[in-house]
C-alpha atoms as a PDB file:
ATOM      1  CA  UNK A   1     -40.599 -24.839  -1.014  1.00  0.00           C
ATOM      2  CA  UNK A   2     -38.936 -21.098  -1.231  1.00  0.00           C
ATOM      3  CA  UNK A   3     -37.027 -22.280  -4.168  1.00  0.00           C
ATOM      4  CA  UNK A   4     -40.088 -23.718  -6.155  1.00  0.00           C
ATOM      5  CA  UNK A   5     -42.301 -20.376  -5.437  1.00  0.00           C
ATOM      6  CA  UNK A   6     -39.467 -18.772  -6.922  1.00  0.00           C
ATOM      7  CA  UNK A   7     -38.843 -20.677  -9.804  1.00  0.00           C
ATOM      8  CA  UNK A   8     -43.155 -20.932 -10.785  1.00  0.00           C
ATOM      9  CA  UNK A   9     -42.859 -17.156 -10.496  1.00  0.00           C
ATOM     10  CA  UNK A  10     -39.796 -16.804 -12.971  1.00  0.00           C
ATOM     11  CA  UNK A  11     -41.472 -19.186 -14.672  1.00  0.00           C
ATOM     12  CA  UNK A  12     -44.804 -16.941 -15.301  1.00  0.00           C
ATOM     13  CA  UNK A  13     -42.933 -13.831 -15.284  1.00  0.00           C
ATOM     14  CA  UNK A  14     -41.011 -15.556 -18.698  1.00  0.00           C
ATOM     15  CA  UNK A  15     -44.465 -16.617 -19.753  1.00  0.00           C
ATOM     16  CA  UNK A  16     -45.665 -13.353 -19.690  1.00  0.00           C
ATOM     17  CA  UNK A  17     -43.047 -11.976 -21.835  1.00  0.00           C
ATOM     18  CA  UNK A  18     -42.952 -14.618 -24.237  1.00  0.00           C
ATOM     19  CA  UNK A  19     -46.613 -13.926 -25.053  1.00  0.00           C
ATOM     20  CA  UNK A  20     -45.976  -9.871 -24.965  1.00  0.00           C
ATOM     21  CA  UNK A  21     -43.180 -10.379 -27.079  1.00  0.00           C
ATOM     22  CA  UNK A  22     -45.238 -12.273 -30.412  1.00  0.00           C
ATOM     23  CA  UNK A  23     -47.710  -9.759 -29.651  1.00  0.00           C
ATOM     24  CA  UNK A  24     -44.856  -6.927 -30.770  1.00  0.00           C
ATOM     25  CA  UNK A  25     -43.214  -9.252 -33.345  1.00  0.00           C
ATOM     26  CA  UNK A  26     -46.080  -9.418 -35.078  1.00  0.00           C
ATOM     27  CA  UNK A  27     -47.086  -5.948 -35.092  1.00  0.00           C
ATOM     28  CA  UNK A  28     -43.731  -4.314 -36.141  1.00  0.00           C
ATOM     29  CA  UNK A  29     -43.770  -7.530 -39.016  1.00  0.00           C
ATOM     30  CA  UNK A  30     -47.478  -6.535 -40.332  1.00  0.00           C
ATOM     31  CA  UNK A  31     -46.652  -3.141 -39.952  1.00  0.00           C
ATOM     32  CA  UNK A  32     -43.040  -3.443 -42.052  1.00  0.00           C
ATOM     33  CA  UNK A  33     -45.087  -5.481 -44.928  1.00  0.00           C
ATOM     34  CA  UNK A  34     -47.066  -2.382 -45.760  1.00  0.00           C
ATOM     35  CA  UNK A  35     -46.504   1.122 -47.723  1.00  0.00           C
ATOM     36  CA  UNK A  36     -49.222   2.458 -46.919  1.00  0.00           C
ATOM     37  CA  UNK A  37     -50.982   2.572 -43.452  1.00  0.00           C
ATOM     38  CA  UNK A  38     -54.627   0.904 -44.118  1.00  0.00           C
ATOM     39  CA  UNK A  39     -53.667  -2.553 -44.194  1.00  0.00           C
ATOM     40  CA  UNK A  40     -51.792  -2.101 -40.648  1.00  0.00           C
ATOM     41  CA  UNK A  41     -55.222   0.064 -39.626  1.00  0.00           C
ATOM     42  CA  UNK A  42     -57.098  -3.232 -40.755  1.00  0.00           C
ATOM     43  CA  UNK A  43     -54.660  -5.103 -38.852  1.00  0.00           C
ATOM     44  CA  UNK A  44     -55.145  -2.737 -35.647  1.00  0.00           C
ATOM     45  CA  UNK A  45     -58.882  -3.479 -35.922  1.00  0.00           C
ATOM     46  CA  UNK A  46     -58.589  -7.113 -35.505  1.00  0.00           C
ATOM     47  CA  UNK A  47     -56.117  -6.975 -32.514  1.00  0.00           C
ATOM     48  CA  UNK A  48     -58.497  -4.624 -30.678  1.00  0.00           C
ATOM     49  CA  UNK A  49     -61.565  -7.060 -31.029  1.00  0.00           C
ATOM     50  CA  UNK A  50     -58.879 -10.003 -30.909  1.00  0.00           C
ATOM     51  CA  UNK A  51     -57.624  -8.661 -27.359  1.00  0.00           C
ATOM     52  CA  UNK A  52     -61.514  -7.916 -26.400  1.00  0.00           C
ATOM     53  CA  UNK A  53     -62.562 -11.075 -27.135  1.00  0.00           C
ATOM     54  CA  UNK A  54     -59.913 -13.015 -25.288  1.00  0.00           C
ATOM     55  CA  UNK A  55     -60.499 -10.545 -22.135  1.00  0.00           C
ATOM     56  CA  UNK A  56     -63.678 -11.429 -22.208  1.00  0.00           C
ATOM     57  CA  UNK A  57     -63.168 -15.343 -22.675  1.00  0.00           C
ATOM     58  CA  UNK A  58     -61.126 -15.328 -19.350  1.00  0.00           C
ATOM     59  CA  UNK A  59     -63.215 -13.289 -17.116  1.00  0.00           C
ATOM     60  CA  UNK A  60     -66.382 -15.544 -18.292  1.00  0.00           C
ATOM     61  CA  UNK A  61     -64.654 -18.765 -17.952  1.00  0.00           C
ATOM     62  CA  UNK A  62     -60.765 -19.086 -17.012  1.00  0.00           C
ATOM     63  CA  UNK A  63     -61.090 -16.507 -14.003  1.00  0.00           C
ATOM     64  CA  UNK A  64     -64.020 -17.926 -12.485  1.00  0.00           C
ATOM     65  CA  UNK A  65     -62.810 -21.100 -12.704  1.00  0.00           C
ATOM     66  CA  UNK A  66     -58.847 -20.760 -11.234  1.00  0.00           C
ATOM     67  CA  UNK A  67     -60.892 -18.597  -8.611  1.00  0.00           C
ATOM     68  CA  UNK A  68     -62.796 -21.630  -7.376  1.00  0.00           C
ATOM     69  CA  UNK A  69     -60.307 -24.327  -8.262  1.00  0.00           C
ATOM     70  CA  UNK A  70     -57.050 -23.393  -7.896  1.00  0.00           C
ATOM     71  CA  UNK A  71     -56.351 -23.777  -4.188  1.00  0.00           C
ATOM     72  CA  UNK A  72     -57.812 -27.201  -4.332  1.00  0.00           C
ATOM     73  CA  UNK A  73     -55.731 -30.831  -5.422  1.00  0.00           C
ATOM     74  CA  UNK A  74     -54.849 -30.377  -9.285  1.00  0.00           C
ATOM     75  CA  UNK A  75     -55.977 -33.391  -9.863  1.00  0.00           C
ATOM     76  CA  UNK A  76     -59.366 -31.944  -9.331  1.00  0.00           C
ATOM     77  CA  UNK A  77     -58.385 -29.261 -11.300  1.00  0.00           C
ATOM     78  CA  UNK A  78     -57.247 -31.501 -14.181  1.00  0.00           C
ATOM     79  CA  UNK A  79     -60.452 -33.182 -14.544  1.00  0.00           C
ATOM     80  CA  UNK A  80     -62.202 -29.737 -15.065  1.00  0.00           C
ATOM     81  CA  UNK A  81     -60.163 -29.486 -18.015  1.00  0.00           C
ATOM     82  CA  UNK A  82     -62.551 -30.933 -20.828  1.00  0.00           C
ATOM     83  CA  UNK A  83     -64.900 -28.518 -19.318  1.00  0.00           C
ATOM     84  CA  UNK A  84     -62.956 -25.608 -19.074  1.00  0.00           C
ATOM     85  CA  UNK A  85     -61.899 -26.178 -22.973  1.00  0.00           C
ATOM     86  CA  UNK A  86     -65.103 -27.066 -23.954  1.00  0.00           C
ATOM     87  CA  UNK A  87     -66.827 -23.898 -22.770  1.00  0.00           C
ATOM     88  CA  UNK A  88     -63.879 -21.980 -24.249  1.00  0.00           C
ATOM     89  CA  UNK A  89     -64.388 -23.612 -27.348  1.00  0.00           C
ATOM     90  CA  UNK A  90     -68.205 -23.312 -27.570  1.00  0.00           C
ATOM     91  CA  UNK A  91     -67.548 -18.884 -26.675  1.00  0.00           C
ATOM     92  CA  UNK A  92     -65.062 -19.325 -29.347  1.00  0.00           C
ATOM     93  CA  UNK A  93     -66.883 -20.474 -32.216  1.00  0.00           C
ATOM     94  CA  UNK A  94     -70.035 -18.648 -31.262  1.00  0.00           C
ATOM     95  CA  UNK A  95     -67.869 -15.195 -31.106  1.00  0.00           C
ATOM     96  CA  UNK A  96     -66.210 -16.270 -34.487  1.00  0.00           C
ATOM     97  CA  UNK A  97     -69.766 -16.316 -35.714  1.00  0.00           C
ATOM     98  CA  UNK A  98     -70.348 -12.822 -34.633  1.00  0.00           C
ATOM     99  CA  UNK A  99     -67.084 -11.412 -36.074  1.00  0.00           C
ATOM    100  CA  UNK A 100     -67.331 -13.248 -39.644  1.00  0.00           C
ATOM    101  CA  UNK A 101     -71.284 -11.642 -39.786  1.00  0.00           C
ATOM    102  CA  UNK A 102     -69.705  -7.938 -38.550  1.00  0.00           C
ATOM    103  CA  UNK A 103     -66.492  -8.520 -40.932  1.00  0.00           C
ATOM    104  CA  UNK A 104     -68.994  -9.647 -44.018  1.00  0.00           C
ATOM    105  CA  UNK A 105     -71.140  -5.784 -43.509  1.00  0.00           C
ATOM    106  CA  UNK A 106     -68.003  -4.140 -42.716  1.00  0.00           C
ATOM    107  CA  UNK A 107     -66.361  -5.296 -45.875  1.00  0.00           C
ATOM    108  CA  UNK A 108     -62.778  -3.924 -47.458  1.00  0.00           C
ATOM    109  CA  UNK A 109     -59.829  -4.211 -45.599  1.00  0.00           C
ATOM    110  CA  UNK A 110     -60.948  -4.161 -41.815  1.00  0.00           C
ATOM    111  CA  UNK A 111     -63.385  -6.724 -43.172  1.00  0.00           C
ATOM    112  CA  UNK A 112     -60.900  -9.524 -44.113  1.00  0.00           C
ATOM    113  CA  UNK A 113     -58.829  -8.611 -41.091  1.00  0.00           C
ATOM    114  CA  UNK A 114     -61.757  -9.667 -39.236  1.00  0.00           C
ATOM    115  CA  UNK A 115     -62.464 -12.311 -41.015  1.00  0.00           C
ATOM    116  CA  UNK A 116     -59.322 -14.219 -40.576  1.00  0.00           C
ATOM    117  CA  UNK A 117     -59.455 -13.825 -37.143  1.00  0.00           C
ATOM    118  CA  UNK A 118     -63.129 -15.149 -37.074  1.00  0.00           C
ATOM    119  CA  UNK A 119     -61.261 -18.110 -38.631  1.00  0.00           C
ATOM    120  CA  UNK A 120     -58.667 -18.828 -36.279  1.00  0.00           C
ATOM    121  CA  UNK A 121     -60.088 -17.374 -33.120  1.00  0.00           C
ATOM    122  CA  UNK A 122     -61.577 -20.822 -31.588  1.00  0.00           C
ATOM    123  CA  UNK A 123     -58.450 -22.323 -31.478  1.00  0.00           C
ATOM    124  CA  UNK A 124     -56.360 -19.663 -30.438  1.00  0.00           C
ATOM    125  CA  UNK A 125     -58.884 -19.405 -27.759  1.00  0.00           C
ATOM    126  CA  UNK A 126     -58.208 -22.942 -26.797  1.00  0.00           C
ATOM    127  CA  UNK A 127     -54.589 -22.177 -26.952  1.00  0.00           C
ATOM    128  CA  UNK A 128     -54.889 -19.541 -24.769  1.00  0.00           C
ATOM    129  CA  UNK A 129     -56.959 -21.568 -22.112  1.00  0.00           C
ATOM    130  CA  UNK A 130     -54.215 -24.495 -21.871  1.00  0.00           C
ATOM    131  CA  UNK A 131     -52.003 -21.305 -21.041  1.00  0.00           C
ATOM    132  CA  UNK A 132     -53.895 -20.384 -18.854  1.00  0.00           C
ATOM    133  CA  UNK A 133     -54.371 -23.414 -17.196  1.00  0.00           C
ATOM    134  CA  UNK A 134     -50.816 -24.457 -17.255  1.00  0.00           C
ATOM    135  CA  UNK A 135     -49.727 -21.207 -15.339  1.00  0.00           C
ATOM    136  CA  UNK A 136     -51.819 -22.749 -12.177  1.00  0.00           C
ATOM    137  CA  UNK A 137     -49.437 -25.208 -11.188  1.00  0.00           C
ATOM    138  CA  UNK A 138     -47.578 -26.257 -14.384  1.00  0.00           C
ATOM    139  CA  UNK A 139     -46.159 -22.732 -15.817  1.00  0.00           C
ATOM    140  CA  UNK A 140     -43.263 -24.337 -17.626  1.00  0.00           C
ATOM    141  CA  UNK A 141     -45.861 -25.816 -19.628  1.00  0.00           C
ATOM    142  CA  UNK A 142     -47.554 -22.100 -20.461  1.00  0.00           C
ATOM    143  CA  UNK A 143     -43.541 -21.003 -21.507  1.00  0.00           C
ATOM    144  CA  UNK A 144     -43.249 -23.838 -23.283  1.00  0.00           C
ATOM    145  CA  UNK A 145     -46.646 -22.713 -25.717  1.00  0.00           C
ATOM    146  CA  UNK A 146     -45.981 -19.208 -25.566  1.00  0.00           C
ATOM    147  CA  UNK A 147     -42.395 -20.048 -27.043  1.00  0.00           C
ATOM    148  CA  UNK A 148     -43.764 -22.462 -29.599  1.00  0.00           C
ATOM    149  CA  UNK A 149     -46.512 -19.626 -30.640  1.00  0.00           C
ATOM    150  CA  UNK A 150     -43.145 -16.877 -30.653  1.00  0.00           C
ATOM    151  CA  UNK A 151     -41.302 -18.905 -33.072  1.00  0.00           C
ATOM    152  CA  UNK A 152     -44.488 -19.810 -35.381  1.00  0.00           C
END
């Protein structure tokens, strides 16, 4: 038993820095793309509400949910899944709907940063949710995303 608690907590430790490290790939790579420092300022924007938003998506859903479930059977837990992604989803798309409306009166640069995340930010929602859920009790599974979302 030892030996698994150790390994799950390598295991999350690596997931951890998979997910830190595409967070700093793609910063220095937007910022190298750019002479001048607006577009990585519109960029900046994005992350902030980006890193908000996602915050905010666990502590309404993924938190509460581990809180109550996570000492229990996983098989319980599994078949809160559809749930859990479904309310994920539904925060997702209704947040996306926020940020394309502030991204349309904000306009220029900052604008289209937002609004390309208002695009893809139900889904990576979702992706961030199976992480989440996978670190529970199956964290090679959360690696195994985080890794997949470092090399895309």
């Amino acid at each position: 038993m030892a030996g698994r608690t150790h390994t799950r907590r390598v295991l999350v430790v690596a997931d951890q820095a998979a997910s830190s490290l595409s967070n700093v790939v793609v910063a220095v790579l937007v910022a190298r793309s750019f002479d001048t420092p607006e577009p990585f300022a519109a960029f900046s924007v994005a992350v902030v509400v980006f890193q908000f938003v996602v915050g905010c998506a666990r502590g309404l859903v993924a938190e509460p949910m581990i809180q109550q479930h996570s000492a229990g059977p996983a098989e319980n837990r599994r078949a809160l899944v559809p749930d859990y992604l479904g309310a994920i989803l539904v925060v997702g798309v209704a947040v996306a709907a926020v940020v394309a409306l502030v991204a349309f009166a904000v306009g220029g640069l900052a604008g289209s940063a937002l609004l390309a995340l208002a695009v893809v930010l139900p889904l990576v929602l979702v992706q961030d949710a199976w992480r989440y859920m996978f670190m529970i009790d199956r964290p090679v599974l959360a690696l195994l995303i985080d890794l997949i979302w470092l090399a895309a």
